[in-house]
PDB file of N, CA and C in Angstrom:
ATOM      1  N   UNK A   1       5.350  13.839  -1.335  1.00  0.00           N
ATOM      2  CA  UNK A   1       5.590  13.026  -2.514  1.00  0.00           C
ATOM      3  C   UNK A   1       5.809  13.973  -3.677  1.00  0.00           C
ATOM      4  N   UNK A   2       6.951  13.916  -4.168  1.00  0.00           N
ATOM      5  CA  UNK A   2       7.316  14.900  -5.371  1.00  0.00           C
ATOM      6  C   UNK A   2       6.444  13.816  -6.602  1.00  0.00           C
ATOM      7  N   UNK A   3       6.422  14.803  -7.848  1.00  0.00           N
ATOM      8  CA  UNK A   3       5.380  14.834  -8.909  1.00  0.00           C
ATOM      9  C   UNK A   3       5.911  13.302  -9.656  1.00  0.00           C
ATOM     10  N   UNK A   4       7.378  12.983  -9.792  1.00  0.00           N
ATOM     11  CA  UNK A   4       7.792  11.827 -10.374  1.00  0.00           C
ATOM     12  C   UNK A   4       7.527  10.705  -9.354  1.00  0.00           C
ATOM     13  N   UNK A   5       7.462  10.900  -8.111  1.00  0.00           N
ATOM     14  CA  UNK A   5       6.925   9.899  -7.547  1.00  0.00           C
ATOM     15  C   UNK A   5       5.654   9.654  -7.135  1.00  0.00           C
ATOM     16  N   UNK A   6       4.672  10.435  -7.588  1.00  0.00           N
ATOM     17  CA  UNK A   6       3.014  10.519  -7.790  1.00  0.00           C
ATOM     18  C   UNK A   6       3.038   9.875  -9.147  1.00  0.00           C
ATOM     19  N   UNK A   7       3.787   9.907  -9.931  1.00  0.00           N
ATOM     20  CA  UNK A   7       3.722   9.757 -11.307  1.00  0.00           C
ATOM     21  C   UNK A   7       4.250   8.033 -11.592  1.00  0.00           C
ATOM     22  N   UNK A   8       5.043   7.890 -10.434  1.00  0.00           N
ATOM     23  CA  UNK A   8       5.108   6.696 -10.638  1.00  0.00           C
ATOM     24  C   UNK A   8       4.055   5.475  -9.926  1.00  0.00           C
ATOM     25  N   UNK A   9       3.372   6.389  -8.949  1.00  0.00           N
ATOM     26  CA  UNK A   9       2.723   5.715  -7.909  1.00  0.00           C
ATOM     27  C   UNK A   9       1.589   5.110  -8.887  1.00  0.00           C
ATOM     28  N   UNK A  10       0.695   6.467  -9.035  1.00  0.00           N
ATOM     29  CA  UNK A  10      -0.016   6.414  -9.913  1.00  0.00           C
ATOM     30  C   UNK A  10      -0.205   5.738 -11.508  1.00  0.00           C
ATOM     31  N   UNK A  11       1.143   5.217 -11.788  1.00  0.00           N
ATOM     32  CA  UNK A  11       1.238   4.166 -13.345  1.00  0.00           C
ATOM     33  C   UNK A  11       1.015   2.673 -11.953  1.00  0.00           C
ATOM     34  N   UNK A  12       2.078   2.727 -11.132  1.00  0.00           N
ATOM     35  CA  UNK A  12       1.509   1.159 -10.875  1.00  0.00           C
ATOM     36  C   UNK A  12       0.442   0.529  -9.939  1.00  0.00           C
ATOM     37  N   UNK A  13      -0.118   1.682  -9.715  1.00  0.00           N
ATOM     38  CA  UNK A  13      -1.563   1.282  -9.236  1.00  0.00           C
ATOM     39  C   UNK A  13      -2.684   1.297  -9.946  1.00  0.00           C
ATOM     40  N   UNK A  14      -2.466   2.009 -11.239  1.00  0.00           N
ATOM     41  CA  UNK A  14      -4.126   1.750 -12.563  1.00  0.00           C
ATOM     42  C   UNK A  14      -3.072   0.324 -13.387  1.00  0.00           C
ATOM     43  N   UNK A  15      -2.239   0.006 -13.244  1.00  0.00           N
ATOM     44  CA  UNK A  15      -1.415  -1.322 -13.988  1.00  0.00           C
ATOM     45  C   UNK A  15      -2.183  -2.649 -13.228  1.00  0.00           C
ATOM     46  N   UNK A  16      -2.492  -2.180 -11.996  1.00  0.00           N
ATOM     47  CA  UNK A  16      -2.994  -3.436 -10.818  1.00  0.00           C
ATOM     48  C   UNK A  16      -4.829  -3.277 -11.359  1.00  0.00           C
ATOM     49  N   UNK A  17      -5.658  -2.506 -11.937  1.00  0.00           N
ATOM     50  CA  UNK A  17      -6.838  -3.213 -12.102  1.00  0.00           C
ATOM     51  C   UNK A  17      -7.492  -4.108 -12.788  1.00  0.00           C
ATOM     52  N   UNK A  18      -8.136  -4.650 -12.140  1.00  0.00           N
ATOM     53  CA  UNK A  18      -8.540  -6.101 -12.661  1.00  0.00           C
ATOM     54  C   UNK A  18      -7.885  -6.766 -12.372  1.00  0.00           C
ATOM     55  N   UNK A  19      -7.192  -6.833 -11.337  1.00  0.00           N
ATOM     56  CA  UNK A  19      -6.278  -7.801 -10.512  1.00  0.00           C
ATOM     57  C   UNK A  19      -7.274  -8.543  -9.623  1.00  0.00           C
ATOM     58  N   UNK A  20      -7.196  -9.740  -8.742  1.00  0.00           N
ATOM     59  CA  UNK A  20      -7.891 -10.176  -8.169  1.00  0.00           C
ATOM     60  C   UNK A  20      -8.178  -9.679  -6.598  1.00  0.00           C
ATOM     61  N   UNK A  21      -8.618  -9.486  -5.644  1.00  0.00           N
ATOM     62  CA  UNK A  21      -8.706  -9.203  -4.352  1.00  0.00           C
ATOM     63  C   UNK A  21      -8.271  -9.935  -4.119  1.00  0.00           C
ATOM     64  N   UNK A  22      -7.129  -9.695  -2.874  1.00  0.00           N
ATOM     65  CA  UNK A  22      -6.247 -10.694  -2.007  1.00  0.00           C
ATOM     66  C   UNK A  22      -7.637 -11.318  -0.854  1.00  0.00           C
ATOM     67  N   UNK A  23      -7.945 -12.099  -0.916  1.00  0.00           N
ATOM     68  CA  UNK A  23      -8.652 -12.592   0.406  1.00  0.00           C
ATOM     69  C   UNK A  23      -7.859 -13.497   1.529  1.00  0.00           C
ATOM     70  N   UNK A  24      -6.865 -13.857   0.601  1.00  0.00           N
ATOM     71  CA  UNK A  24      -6.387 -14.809   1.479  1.00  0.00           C
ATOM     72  C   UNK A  24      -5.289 -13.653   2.763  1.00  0.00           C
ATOM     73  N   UNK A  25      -5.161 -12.614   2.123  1.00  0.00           N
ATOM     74  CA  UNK A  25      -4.094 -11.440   2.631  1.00  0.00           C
ATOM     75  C   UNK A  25      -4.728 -11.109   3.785  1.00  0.00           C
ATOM     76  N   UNK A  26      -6.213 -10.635   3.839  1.00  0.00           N
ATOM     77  CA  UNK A  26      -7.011 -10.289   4.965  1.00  0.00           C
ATOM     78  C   UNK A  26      -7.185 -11.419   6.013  1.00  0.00           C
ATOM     79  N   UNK A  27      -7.111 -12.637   5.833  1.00  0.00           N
ATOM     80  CA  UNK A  27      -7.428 -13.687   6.157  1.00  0.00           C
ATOM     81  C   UNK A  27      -5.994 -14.028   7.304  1.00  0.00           C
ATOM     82  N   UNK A  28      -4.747 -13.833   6.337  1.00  0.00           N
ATOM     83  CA  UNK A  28      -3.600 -13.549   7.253  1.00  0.00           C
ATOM     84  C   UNK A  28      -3.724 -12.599   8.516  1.00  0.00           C
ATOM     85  N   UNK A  29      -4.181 -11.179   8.199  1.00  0.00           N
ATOM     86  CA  UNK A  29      -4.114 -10.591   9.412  1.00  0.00           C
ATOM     87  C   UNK A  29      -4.891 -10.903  10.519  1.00  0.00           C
ATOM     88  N   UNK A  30      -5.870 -11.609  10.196  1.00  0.00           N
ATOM     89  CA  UNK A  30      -6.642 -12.854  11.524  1.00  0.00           C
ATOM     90  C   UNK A  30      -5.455 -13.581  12.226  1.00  0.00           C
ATOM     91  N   UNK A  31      -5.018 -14.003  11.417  1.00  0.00           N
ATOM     92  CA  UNK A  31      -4.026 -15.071  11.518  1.00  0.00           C
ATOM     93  C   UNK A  31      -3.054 -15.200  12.015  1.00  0.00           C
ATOM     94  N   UNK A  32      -2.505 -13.327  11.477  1.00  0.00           N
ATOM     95  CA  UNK A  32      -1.380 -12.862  12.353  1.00  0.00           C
ATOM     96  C   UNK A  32       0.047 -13.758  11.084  1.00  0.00           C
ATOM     97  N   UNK A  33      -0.201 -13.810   9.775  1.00  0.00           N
ATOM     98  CA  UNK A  33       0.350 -14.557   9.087  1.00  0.00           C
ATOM     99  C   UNK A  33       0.476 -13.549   7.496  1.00  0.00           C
ATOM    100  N   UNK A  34       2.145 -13.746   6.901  1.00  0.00           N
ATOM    101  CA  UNK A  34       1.999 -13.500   5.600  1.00  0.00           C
ATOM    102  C   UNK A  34       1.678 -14.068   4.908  1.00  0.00           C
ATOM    103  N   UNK A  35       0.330 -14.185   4.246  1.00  0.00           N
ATOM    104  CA  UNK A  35      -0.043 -14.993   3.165  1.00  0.00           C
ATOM    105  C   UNK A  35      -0.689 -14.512   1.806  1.00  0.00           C
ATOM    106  N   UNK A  36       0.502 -13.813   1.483  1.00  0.00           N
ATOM    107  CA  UNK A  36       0.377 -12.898   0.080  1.00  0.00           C
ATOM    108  C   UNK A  36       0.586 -13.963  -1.115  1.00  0.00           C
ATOM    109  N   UNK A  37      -0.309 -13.684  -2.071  1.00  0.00           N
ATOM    110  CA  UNK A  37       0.048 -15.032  -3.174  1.00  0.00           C
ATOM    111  C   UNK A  37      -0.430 -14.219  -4.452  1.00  0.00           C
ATOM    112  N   UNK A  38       0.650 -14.363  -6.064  1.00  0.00           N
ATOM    113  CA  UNK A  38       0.305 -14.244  -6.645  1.00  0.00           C
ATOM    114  C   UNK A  38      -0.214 -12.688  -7.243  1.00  0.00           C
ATOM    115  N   UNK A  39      -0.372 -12.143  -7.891  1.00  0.00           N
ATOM    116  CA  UNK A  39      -0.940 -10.666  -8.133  1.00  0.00           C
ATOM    117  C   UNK A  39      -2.390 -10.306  -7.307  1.00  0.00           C
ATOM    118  N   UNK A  40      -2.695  -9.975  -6.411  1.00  0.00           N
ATOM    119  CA  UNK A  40      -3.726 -10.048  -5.795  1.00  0.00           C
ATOM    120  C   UNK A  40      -3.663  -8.745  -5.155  1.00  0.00           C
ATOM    121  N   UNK A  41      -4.568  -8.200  -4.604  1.00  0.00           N
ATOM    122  CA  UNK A  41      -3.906  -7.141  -3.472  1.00  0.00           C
ATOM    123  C   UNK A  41      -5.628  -6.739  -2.882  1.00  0.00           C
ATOM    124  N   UNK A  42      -5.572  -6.315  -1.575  1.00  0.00           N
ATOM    125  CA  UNK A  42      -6.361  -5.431  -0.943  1.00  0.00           C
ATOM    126  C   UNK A  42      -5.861  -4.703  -0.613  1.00  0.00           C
ATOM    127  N   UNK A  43      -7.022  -3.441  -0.239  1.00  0.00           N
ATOM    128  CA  UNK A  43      -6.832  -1.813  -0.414  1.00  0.00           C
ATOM    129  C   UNK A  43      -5.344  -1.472   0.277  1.00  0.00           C
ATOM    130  N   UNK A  44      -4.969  -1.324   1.490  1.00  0.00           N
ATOM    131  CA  UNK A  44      -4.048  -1.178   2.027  1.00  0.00           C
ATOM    132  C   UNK A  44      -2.732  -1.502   1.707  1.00  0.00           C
ATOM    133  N   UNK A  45      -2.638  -2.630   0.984  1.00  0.00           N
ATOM    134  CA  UNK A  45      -1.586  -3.347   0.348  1.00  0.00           C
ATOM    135  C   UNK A  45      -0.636  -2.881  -0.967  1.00  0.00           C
ATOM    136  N   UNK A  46      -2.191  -2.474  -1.449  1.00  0.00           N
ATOM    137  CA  UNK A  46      -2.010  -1.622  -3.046  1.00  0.00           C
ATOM    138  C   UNK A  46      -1.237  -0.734  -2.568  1.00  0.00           C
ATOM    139  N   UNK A  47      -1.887   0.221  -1.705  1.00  0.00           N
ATOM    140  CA  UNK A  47      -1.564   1.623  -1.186  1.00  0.00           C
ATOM    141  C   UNK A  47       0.328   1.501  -0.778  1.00  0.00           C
ATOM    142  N   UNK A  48       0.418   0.527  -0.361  1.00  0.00           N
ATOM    143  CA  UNK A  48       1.999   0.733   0.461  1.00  0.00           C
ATOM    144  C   UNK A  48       2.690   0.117  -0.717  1.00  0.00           C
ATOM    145  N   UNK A  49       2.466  -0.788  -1.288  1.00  0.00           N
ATOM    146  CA  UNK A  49       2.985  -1.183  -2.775  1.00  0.00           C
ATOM    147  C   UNK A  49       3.105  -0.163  -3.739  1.00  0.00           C
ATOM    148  N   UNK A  50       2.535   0.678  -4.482  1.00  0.00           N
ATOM    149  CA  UNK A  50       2.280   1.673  -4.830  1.00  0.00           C
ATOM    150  C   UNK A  50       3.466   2.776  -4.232  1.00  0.00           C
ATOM    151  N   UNK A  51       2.761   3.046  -3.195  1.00  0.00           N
ATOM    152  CA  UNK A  51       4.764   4.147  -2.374  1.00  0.00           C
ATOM    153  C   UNK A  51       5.641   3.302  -2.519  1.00  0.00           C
ATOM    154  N   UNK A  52       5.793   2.147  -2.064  1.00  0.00           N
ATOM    155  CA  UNK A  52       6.956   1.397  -2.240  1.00  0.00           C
ATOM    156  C   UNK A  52       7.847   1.544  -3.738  1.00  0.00           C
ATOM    157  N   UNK A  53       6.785   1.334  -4.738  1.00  0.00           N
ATOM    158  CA  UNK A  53       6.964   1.495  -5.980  1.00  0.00           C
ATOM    159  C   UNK A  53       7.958   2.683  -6.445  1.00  0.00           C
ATOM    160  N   UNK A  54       7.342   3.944  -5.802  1.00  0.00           N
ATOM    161  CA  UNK A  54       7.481   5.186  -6.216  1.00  0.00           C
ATOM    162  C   UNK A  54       8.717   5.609  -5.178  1.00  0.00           C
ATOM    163  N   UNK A  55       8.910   4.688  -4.391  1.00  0.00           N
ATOM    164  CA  UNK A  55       9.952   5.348  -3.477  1.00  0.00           C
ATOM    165  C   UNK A  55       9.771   5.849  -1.979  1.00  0.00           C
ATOM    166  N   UNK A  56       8.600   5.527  -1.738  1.00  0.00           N
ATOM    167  CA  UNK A  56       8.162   6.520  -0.397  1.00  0.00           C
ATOM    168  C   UNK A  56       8.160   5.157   0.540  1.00  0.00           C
ATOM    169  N   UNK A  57       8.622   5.362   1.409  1.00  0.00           N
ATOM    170  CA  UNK A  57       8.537   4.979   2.727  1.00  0.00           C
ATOM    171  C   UNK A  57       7.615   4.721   3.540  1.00  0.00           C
ATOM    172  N   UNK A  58       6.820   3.939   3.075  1.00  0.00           N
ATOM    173  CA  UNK A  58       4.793   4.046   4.429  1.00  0.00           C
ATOM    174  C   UNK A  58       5.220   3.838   5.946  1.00  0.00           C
ATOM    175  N   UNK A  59       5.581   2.657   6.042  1.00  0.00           N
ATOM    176  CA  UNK A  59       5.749   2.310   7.187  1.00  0.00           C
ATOM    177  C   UNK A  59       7.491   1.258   6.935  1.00  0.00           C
ATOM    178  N   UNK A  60       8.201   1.968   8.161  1.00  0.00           N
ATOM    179  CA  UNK A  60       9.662   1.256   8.374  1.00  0.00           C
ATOM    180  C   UNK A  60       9.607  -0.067   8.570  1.00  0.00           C
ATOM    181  N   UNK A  61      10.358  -0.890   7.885  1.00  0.00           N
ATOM    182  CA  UNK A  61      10.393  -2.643   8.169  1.00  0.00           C
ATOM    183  C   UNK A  61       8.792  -3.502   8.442  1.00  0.00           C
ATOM    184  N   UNK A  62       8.114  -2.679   7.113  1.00  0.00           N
ATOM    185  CA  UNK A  62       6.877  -3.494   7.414  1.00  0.00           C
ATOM    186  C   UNK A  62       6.475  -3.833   5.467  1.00  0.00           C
ATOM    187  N   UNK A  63       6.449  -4.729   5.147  1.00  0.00           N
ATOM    188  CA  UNK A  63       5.913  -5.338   4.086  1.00  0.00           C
ATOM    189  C   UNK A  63       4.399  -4.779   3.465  1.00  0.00           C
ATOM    190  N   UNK A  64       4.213  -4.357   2.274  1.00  0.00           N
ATOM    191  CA  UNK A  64       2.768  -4.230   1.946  1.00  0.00           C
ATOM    192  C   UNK A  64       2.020  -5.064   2.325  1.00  0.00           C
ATOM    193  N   UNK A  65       2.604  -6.067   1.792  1.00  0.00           N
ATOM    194  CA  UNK A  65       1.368  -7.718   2.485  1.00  0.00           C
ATOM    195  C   UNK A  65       0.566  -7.138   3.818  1.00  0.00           C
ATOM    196  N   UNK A  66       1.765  -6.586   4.889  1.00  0.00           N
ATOM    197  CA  UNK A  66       1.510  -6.626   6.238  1.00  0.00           C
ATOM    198  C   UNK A  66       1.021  -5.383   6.525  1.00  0.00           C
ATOM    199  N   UNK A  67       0.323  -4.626   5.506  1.00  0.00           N
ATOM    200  CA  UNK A  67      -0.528  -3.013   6.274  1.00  0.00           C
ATOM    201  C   UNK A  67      -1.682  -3.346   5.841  1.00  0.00           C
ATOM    202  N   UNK A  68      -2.248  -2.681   7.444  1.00  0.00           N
ATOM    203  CA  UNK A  68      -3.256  -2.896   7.148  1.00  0.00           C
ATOM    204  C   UNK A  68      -4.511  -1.602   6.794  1.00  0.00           C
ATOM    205  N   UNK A  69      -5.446  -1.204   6.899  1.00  0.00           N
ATOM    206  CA  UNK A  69      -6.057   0.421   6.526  1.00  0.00           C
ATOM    207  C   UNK A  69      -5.570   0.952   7.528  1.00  0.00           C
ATOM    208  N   UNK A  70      -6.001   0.372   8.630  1.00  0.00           N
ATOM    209  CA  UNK A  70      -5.388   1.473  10.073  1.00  0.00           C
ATOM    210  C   UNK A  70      -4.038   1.736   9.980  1.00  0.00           C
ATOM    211  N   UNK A  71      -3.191   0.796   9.911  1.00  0.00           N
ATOM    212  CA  UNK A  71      -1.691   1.405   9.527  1.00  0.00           C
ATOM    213  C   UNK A  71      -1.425   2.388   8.895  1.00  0.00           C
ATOM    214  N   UNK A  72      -2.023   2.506   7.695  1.00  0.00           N
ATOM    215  CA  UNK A  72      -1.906   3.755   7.132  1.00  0.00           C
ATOM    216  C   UNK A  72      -2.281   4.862   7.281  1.00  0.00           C
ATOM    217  N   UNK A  73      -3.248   4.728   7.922  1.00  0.00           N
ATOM    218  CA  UNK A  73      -3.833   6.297   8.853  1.00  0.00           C
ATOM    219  C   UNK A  73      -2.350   6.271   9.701  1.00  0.00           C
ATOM    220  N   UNK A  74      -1.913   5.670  10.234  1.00  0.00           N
ATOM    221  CA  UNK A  74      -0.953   6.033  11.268  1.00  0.00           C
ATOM    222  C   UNK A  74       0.347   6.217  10.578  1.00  0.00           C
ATOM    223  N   UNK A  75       0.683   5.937   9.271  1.00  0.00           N
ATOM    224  CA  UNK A  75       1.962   6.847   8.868  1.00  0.00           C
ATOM    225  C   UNK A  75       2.279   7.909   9.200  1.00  0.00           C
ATOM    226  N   UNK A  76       3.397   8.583   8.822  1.00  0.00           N
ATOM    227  CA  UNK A  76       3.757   9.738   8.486  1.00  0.00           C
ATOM    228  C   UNK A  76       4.162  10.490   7.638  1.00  0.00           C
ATOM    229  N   UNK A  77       3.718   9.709   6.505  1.00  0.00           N
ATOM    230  CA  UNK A  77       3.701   9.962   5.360  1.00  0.00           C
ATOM    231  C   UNK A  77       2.617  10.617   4.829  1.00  0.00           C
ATOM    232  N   UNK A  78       1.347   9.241   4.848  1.00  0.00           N
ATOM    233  CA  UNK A  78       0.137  10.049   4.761  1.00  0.00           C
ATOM    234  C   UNK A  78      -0.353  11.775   5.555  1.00  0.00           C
ATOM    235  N   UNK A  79       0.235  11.504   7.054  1.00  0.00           N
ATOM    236  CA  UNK A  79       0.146  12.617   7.414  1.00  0.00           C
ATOM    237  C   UNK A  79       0.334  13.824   6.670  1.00  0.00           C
ATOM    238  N   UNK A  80       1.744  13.575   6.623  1.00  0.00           N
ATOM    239  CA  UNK A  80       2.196  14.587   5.392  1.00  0.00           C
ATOM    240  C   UNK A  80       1.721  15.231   4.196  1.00  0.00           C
ATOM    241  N   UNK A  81       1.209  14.053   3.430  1.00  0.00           N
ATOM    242  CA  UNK A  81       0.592  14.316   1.954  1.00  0.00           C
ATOM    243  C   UNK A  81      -0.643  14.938   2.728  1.00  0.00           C
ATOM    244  N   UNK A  82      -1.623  14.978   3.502  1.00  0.00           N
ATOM    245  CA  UNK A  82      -2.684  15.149   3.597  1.00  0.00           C
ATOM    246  C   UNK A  82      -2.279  16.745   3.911  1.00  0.00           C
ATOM    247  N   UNK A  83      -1.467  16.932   4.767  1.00  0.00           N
ATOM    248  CA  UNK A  83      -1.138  18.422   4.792  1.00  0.00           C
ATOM    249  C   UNK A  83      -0.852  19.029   3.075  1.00  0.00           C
ATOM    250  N   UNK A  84      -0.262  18.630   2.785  1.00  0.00           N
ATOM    251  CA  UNK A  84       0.050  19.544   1.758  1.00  0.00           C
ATOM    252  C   UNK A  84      -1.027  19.315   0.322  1.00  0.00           C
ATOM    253  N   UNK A  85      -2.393  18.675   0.848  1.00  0.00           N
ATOM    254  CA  UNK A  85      -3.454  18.745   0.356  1.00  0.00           C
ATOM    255  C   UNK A  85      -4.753  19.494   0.586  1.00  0.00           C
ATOM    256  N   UNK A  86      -3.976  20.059   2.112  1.00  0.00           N
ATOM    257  CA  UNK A  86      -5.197  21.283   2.939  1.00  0.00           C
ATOM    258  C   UNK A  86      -4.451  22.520   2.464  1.00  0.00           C
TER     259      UNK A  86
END
């Protein structure tokens, strides 16, 4: 992730606090259902919204709504950033 796209990540994810917790979002992945509503978000969601934002790629043909924490361990993105954080 180059510095303008940390820079952007980082404006629209402190823009999201005090937003509400998606419950109904977690509730979907029981469900096996998108049921994103409204400004809301849980952790995972933020996270791929956020890259999305900035440009990065989390996961191919998959919606923030639809990641979940484990997904994101399994990018290759994160992979990435985490290397060039060791």
């Amino acid at each position: 992730m180059g510095v303008e796209q940390e820079r952007i990540f980082r404006e629209f994810v402190i823009n999201q606090v005090d937003k509400k917790y998606d419950y109904w979002g977690i509730f979907g992945f029981l469900r096996r259902k998108d049921l994103q509503r409204g400004e809301s978000w849980f952790c995972s969601e933020l996270f791929a919204a956020g890259c999305e934002k900035a440009g990065v790629t989390l996961l191919k043909n998959v919606r923030p709504s639809q990641v979940s924490p484990s997904m994101v361990t399994r990018s290759p993105i994160t992979a990435f950033i985490e290397a060039q954080l060791t």
